[in-house]
C-alpha atoms as a PDB file:
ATOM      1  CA  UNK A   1      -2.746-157.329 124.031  1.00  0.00           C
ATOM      2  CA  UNK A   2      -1.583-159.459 126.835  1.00  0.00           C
ATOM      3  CA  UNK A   3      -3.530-160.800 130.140  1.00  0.00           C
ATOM      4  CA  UNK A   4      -3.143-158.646 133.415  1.00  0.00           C
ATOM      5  CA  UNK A   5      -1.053-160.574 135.842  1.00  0.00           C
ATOM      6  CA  UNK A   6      -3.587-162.374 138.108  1.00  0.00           C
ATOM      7  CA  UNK A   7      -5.279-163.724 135.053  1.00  0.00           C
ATOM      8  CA  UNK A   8      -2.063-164.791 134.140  1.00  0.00           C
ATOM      9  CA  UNK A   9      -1.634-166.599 137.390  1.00  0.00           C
ATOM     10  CA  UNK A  10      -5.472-168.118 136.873  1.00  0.00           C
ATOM     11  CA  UNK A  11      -4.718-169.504 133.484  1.00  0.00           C
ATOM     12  CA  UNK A  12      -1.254-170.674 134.465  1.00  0.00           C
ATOM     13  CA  UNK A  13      -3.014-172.625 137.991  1.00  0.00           C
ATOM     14  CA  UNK A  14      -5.661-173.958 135.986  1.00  0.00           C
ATOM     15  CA  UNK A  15      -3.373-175.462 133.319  1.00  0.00           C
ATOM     16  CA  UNK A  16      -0.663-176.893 135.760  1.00  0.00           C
ATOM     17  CA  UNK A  17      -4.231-178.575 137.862  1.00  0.00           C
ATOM     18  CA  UNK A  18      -5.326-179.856 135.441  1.00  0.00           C
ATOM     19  CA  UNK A  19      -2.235-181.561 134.208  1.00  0.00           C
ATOM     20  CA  UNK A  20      -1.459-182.528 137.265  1.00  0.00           C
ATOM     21  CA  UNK A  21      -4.661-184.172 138.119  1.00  0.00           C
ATOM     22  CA  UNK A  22      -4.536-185.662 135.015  1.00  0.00           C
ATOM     23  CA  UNK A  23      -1.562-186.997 135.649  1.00  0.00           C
ATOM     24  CA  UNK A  24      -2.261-188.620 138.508  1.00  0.00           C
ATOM     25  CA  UNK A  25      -5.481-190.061 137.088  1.00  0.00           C
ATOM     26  CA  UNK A  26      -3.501-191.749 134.181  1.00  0.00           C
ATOM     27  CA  UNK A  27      -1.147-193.606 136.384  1.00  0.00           C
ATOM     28  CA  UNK A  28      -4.150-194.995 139.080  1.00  0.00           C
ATOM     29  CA  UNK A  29      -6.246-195.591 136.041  1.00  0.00           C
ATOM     30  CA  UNK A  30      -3.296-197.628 134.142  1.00  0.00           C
ATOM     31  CA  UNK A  31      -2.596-198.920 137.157  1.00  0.00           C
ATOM     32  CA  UNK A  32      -6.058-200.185 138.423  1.00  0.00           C
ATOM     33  CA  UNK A  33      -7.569-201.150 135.207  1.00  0.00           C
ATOM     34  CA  UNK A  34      -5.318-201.344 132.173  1.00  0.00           C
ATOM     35  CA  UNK A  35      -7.866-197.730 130.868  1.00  0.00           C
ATOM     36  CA  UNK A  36      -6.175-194.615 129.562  1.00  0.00           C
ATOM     37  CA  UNK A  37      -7.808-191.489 130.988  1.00  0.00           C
ATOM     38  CA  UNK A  38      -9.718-191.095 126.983  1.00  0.00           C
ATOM     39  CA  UNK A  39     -10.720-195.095 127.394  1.00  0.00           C
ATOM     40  CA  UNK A  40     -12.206-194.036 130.817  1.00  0.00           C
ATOM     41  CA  UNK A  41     -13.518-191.343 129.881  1.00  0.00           C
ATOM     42  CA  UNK A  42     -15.572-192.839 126.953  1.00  0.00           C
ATOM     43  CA  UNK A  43     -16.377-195.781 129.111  1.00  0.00           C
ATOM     44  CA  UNK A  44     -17.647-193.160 132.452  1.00  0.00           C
ATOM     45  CA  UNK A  45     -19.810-190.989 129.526  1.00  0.00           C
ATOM     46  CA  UNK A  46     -21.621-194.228 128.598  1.00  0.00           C
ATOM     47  CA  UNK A  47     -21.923-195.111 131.295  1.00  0.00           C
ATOM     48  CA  UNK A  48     -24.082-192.177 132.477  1.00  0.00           C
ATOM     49  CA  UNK A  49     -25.732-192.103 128.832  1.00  0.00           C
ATOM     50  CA  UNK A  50     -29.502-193.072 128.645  1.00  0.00           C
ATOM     51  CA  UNK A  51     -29.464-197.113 128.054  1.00  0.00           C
ATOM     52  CA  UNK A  52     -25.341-196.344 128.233  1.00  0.00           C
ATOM     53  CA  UNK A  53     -25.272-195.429 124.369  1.00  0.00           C
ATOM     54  CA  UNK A  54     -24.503-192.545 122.700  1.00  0.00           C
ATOM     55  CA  UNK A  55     -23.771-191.640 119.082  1.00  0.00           C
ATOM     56  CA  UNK A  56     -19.927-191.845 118.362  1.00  0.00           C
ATOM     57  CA  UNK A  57     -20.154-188.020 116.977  1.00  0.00           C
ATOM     58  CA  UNK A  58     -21.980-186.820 120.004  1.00  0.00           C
ATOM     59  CA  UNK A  59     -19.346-188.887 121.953  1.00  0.00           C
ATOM     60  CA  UNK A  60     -16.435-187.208 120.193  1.00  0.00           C
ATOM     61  CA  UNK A  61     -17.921-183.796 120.985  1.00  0.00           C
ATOM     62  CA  UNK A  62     -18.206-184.629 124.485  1.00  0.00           C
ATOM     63  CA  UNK A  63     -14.582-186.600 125.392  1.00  0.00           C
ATOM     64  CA  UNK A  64     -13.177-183.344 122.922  1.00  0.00           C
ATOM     65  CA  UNK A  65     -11.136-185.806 121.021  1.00  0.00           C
ATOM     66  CA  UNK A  66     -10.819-186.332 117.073  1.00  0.00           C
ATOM     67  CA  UNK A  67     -13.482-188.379 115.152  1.00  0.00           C
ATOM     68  CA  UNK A  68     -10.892-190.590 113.951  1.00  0.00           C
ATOM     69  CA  UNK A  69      -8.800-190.947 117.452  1.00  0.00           C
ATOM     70  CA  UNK A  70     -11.998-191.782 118.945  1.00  0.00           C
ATOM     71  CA  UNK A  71     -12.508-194.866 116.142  1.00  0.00           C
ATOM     72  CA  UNK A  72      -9.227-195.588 117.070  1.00  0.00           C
ATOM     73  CA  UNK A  73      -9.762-196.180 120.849  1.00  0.00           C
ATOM     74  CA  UNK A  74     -13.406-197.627 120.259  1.00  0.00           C
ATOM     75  CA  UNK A  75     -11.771-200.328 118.388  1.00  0.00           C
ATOM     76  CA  UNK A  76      -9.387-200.643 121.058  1.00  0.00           C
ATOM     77  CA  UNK A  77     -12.431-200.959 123.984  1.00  0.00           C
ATOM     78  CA  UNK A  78     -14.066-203.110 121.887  1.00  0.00           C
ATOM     79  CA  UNK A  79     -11.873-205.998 121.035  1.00  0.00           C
ATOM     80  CA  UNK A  80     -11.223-205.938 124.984  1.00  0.00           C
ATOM     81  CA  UNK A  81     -14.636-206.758 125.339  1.00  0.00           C
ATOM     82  CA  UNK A  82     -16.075-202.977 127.131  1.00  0.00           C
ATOM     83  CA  UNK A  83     -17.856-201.528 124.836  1.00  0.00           C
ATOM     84  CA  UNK A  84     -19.575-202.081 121.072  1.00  0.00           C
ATOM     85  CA  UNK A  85     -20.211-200.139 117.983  1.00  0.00           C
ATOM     86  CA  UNK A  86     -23.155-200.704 116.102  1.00  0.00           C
ATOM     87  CA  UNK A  87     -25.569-199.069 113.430  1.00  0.00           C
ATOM     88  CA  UNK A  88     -28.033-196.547 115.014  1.00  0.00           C
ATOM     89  CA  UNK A  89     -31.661-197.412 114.581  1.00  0.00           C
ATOM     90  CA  UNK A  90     -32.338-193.607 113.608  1.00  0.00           C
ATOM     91  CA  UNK A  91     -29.948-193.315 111.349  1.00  0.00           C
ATOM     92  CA  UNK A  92     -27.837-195.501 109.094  1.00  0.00           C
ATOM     93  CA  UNK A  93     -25.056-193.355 108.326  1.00  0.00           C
ATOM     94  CA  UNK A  94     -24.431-192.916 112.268  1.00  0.00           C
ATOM     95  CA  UNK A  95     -22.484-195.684 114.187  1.00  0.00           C
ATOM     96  CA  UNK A  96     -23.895-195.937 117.948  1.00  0.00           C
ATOM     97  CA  UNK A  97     -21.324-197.226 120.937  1.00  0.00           C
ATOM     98  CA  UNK A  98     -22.594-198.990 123.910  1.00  0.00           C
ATOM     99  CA  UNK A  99     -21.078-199.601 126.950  1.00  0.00           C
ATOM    100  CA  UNK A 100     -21.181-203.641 127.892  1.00  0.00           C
ATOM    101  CA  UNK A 101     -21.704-205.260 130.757  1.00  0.00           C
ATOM    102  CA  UNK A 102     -17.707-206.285 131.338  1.00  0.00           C
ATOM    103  CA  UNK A 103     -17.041-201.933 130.771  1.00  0.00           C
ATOM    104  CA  UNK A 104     -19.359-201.553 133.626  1.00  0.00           C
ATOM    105  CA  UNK A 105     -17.484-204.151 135.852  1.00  0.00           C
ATOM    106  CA  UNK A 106     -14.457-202.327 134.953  1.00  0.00           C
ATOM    107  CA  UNK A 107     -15.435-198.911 135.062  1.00  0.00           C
ATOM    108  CA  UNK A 108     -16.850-199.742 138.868  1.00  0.00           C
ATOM    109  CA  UNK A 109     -13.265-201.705 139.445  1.00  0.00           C
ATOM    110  CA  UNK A 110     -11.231-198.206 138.491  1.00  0.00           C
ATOM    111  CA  UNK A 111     -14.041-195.929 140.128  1.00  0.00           C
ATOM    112  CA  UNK A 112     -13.155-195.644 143.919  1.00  0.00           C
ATOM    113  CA  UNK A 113      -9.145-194.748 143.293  1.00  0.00           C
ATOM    114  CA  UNK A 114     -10.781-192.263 140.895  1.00  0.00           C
ATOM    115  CA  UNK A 115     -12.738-190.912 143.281  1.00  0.00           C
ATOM    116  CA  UNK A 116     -10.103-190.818 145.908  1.00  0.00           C
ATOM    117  CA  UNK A 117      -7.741-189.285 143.839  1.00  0.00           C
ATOM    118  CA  UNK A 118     -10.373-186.126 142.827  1.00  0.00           C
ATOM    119  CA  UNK A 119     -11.072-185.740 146.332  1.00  0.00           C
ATOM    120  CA  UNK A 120      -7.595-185.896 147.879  1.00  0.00           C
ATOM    121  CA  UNK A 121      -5.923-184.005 144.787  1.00  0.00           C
ATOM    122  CA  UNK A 122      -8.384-181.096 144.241  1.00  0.00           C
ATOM    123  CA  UNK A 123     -11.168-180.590 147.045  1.00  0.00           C
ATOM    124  CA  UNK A 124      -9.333-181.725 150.000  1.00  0.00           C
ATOM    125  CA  UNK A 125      -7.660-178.230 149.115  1.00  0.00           C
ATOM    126  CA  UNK A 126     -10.949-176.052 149.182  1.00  0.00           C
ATOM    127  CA  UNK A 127     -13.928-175.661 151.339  1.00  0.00           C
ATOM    128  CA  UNK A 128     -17.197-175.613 150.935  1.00  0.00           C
ATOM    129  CA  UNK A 129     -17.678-172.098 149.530  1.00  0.00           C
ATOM    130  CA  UNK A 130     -14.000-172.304 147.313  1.00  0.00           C
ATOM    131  CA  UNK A 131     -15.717-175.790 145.920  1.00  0.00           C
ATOM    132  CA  UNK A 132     -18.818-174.129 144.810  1.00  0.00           C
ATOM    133  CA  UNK A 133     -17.337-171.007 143.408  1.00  0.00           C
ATOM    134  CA  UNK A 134     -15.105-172.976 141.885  1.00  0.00           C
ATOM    135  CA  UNK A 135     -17.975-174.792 140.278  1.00  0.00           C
ATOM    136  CA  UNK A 136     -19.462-172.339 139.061  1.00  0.00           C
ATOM    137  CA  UNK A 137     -16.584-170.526 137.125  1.00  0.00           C
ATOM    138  CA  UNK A 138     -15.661-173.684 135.347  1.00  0.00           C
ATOM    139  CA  UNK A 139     -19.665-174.410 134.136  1.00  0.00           C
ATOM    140  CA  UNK A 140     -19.426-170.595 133.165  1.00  0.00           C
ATOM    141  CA  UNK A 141     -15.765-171.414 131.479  1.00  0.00           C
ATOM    142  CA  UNK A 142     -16.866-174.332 129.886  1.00  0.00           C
ATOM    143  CA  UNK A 143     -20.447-173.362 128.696  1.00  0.00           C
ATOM    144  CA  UNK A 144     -18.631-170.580 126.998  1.00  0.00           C
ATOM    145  CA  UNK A 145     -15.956-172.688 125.666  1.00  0.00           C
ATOM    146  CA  UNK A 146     -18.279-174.984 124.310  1.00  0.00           C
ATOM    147  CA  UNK A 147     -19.298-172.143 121.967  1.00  0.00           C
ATOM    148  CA  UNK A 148     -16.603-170.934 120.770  1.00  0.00           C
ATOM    149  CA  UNK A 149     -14.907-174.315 119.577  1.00  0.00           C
ATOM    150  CA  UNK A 150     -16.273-175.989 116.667  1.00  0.00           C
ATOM    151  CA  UNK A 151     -17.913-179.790 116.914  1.00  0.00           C
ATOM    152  CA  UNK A 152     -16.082-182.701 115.941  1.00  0.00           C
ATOM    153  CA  UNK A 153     -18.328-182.946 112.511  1.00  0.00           C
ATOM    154  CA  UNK A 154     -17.427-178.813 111.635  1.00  0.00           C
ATOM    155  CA  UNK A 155     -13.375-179.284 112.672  1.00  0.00           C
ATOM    156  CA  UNK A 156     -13.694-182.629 109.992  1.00  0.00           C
ATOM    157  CA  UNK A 157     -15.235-180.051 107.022  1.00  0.00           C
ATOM    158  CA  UNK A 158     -12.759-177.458 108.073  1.00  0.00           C
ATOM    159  CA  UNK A 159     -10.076-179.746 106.871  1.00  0.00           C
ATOM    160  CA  UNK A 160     -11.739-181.102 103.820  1.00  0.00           C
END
């Protein structure tokens, strides 16, 4: 069974965007701030965490990276000083990471080429009503997504 040819097309668009974008993030992000797109991505998701921690499972699920790739670039943030890892106070088989007060300064430092690269790479090139449809079918895409791929924790059993 094979997609018809404009979903073709739409899967096709949204995987050269996406690397493209990407792309261009890695270099201004590299550039700016010494981050690769997964270090700014951790640092940007606890950063917009409540009291900018988060679990380093529920962090894995959310970046969509490996448990142990994650440890691996934790440890990297954290000797530079951006975030920490410590024991959570609910439970002591989980490891919490925080962002820290120098991630923040970077994470504001890398934020407005960010920005400008979002807005001049992808909605520069839609209006208004493209930008929330647009919206929309992602959330939808995602949500759905989301479902149907397994959490960090099941993909770790899986291999066991």
């Amino acid at each position: 069974m094979a997609l018809d040819e404009r979903r073709t097309e739409a899967y096709f668009a949204l995987m050269e965007a996406g690397g493209l974008l990407q792309m261009l993030m890695e270099d201004q992000l590299q550039r700016d701030g010494g981050l690769s797109y997964l270090q700014f991505f951790l640092l940007a998701r606890l950063a917009q965490a409540p009291d900018g921690r988060m679990r380093m499972t529920d962090l894995a699920d959310t970046v969509i990276h490996s448990r142990s790739g994650l440890t691996y670039q934790a440890a990297k943030l954290e000797t530079a000083g951006l975030l920490r890892r410590e024991s959570s106070p609910h439970d002591e088989r989980s490891v919490t990471a925080a962002i820290t007060d120098q991630g923040r300064e970077l994470l504001n430092q890398v934020l407005p080429g960010h920005v400008a690269i979002v807005e001049q790479g992808m909605f520069e090139a839609l209006d208004d009503q493209q930008t929330e449809a647009l919206a929309d079918a992602l959330e939808a895409v995602r949500d759905r997504l989301r479902v149907l791929a397994p959490s960090s924790a099941q993909r770790r059993r899986n291999r066991s």
